[in-house]
N, C-alpha and C. Protein backbone atom coordinates (compact mmCIF):
# COMPACT_ATOMS: atom_id res chain seq x y z
N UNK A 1 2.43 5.09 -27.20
CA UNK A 1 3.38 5.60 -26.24
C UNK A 1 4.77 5.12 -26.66
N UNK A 2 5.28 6.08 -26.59
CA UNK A 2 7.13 5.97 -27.02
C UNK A 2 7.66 4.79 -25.85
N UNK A 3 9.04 5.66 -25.98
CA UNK A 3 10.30 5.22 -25.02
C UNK A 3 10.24 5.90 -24.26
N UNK A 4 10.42 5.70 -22.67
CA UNK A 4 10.07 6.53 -21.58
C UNK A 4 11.30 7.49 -21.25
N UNK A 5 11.82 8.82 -21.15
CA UNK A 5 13.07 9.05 -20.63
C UNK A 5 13.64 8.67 -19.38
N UNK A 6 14.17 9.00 -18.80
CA UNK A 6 15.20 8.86 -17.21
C UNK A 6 13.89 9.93 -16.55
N UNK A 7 13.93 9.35 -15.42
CA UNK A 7 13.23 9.95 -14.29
C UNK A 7 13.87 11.53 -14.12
N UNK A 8 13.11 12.58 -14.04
CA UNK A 8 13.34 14.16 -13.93
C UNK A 8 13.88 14.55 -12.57
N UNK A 9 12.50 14.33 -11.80
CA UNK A 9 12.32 14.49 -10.41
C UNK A 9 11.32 13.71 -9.83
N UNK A 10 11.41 13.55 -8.61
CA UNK A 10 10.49 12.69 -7.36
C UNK A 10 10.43 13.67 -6.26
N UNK A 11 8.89 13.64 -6.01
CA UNK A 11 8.37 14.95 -4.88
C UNK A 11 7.41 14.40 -4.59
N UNK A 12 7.59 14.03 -2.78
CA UNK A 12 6.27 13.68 -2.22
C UNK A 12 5.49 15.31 -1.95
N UNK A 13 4.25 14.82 -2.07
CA UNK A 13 2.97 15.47 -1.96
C UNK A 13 2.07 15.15 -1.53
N UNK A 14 1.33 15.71 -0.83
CA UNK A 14 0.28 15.18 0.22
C UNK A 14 0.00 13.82 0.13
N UNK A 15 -0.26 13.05 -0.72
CA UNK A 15 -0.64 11.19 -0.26
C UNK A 15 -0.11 10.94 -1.46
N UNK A 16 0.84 11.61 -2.16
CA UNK A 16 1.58 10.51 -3.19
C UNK A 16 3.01 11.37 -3.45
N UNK A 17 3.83 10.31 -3.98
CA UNK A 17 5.30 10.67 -4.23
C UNK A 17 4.93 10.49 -5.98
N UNK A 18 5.05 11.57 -6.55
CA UNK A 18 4.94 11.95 -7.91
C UNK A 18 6.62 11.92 -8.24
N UNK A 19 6.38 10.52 -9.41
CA UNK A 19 7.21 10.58 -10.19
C UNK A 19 7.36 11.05 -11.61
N UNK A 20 8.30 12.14 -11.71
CA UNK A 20 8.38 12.59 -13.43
C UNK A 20 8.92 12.18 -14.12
N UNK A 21 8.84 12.09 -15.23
CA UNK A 21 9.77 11.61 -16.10
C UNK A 21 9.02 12.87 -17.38
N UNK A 22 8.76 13.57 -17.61
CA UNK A 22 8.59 14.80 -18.52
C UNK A 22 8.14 15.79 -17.89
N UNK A 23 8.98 17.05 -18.63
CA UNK A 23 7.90 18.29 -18.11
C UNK A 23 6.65 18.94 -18.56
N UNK A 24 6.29 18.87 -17.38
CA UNK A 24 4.44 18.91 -17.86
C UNK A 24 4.28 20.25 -18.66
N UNK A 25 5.55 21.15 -19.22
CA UNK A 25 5.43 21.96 -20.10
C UNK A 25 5.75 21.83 -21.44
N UNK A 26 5.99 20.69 -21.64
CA UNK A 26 5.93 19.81 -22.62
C UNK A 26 4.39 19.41 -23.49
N UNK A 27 3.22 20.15 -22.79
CA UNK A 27 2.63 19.04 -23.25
C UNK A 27 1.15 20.61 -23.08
N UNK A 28 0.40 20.01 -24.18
CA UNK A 28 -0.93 20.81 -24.35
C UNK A 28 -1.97 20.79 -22.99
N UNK A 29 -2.53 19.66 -22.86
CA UNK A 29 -2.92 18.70 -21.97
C UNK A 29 -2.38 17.90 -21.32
N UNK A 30 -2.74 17.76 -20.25
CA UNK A 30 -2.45 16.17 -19.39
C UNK A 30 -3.71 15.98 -18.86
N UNK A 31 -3.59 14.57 -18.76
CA UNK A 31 -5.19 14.00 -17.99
C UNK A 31 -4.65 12.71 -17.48
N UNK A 32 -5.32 11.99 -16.44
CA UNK A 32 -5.36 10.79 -15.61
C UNK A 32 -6.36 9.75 -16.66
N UNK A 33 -5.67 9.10 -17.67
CA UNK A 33 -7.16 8.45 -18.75
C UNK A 33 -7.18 6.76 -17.53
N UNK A 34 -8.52 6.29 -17.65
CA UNK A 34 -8.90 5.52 -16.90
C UNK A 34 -7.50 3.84 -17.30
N UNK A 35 -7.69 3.63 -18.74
CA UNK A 35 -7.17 3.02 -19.56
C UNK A 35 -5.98 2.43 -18.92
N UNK A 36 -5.18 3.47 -17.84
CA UNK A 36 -4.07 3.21 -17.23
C UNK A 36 -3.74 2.38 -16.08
N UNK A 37 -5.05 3.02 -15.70
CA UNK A 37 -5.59 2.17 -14.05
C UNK A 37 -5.25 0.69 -13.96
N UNK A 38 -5.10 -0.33 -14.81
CA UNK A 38 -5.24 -1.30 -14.83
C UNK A 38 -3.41 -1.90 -14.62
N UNK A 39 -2.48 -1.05 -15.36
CA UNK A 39 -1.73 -1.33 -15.61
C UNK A 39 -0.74 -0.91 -13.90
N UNK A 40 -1.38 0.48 -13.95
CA UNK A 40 -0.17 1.14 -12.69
C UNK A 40 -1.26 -0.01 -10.94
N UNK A 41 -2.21 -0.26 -11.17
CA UNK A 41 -3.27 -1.14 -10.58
C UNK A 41 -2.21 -2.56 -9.98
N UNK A 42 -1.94 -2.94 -11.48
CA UNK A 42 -1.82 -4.15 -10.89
C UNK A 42 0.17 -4.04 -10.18
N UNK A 43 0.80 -3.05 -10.35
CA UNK A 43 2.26 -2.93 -9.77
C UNK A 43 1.83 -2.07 -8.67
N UNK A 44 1.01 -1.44 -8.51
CA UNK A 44 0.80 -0.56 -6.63
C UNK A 44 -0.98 -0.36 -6.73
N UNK A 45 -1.37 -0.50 -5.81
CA UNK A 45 -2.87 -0.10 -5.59
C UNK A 45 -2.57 1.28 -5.37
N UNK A 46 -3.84 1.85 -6.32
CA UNK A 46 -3.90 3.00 -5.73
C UNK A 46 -2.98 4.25 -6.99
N UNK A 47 -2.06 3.72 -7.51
CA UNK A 47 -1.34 4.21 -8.34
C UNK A 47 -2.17 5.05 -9.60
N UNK A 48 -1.37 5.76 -10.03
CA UNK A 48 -2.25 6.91 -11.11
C UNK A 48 -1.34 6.79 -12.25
N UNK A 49 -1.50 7.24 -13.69
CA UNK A 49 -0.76 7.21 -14.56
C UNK A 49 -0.94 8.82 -15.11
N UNK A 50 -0.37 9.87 -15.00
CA UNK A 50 -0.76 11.00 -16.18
C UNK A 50 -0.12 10.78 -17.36
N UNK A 51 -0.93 11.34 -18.51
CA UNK A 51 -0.16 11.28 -20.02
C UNK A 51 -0.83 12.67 -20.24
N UNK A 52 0.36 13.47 -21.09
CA UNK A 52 -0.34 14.42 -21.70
C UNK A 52 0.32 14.57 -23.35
N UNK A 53 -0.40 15.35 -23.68
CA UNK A 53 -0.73 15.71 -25.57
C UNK A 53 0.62 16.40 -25.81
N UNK A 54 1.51 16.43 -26.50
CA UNK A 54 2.44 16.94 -26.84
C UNK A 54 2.13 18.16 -27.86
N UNK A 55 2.23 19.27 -27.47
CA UNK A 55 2.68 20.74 -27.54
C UNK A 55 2.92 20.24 -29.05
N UNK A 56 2.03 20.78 -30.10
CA UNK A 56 2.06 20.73 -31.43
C UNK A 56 1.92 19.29 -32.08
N UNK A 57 1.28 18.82 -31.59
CA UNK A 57 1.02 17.14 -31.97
C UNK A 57 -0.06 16.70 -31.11
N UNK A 58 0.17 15.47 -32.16
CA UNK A 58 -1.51 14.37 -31.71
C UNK A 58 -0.76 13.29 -30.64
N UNK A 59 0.50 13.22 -30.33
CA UNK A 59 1.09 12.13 -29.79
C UNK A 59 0.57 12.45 -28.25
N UNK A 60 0.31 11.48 -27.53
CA UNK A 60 -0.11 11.25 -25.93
C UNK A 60 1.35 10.58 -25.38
N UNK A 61 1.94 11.19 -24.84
CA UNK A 61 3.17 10.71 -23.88
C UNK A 61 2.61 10.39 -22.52
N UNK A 62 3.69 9.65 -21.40
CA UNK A 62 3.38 9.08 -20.01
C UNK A 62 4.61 10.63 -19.30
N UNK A 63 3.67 11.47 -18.77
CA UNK A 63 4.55 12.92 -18.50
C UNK A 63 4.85 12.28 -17.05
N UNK A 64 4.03 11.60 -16.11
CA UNK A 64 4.55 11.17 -14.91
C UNK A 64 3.37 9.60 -14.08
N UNK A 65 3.57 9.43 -12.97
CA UNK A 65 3.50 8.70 -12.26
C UNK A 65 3.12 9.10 -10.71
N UNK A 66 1.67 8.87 -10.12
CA UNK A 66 1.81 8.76 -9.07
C UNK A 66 1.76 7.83 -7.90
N UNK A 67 2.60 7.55 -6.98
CA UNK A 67 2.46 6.00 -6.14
C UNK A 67 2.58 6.78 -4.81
N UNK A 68 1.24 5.80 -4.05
CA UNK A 68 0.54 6.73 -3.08
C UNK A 68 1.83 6.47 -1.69
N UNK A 69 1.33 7.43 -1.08
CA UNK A 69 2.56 7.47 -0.04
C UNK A 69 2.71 6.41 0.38
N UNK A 70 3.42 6.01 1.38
CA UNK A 70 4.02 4.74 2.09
C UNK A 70 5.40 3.67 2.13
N UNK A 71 5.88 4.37 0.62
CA UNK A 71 6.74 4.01 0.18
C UNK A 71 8.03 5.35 0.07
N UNK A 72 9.28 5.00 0.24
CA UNK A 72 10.37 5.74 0.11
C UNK A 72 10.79 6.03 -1.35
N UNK A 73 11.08 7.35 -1.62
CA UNK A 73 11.56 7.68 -2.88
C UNK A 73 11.62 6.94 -3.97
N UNK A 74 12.64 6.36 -3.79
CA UNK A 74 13.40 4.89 -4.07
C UNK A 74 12.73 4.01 -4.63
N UNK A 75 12.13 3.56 -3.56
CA UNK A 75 10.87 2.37 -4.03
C UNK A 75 10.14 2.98 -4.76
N UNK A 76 9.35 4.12 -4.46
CA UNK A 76 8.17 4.67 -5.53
C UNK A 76 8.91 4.85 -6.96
N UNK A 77 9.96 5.16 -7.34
CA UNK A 77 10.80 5.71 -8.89
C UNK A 77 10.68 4.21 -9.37
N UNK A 78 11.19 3.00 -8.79
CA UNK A 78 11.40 1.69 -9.20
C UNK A 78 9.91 1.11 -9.57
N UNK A 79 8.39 1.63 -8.38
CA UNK A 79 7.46 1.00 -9.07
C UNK A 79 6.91 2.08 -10.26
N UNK A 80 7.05 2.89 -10.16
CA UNK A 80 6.53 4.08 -11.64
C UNK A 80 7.28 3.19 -13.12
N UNK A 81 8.76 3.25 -12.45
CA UNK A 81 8.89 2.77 -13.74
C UNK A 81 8.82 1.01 -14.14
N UNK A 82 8.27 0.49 -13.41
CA UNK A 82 7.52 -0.61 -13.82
C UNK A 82 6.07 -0.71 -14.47
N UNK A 83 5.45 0.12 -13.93
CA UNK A 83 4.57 0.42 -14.10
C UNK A 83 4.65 1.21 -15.90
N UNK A 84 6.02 1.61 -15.63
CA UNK A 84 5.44 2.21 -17.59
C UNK A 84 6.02 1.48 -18.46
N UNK A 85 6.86 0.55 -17.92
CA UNK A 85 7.13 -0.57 -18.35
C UNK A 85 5.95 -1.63 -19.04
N UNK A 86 5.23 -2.00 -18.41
CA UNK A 86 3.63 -2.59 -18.17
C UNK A 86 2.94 -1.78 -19.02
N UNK A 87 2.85 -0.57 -19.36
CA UNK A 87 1.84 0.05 -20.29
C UNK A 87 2.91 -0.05 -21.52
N UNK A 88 4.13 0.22 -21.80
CA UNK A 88 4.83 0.03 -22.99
C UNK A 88 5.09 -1.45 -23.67
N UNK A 89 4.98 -1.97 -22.97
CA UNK A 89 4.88 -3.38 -23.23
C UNK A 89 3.47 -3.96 -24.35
């Protein structure tokens, strides 16, 4: 996993505020790999990581972030990107 860009957009959705940071048309695939759990786990319970396949390549990027409702915009963008902080690390 690269360098993460600047956050796209933030949109709550039914029980989570999905944070982007790529467009998911960017990318062949995306999937939720388990691998992540641990990382977005230990900065929010409950948290999800998507990565998807980059559109003409083998590379797996972090396309977004989900942190389950309860939290304001704000807060959710600050733990996503800790959270990919924690997996880039």
């Amino acid at each position: 996993m690269g360098d993460v860009p600047d956050v796209q957009a933030v949109d709550t959705e039914d029980d989570y505020v999905h944070v982007r940071f790529r467009d998911p048309d960017e990318f062949d695939t995306i999937r939720t790999p388990d691998w992540a759990q641990n990382a977005a786990g230990s900065v929010r319970d409950g948290a999800e990581v998507r990565t998807g396949k980059e559109k003409g390549s083998d590379d797996w990027e972090i396309q977004s972030v989900l942190i389950p409702k309860g939290e304001d915009e704000d807060e959710a963008k600050d733990e996503a990107k800790r959270i990919v902080d924690k997996i880039n690390s």
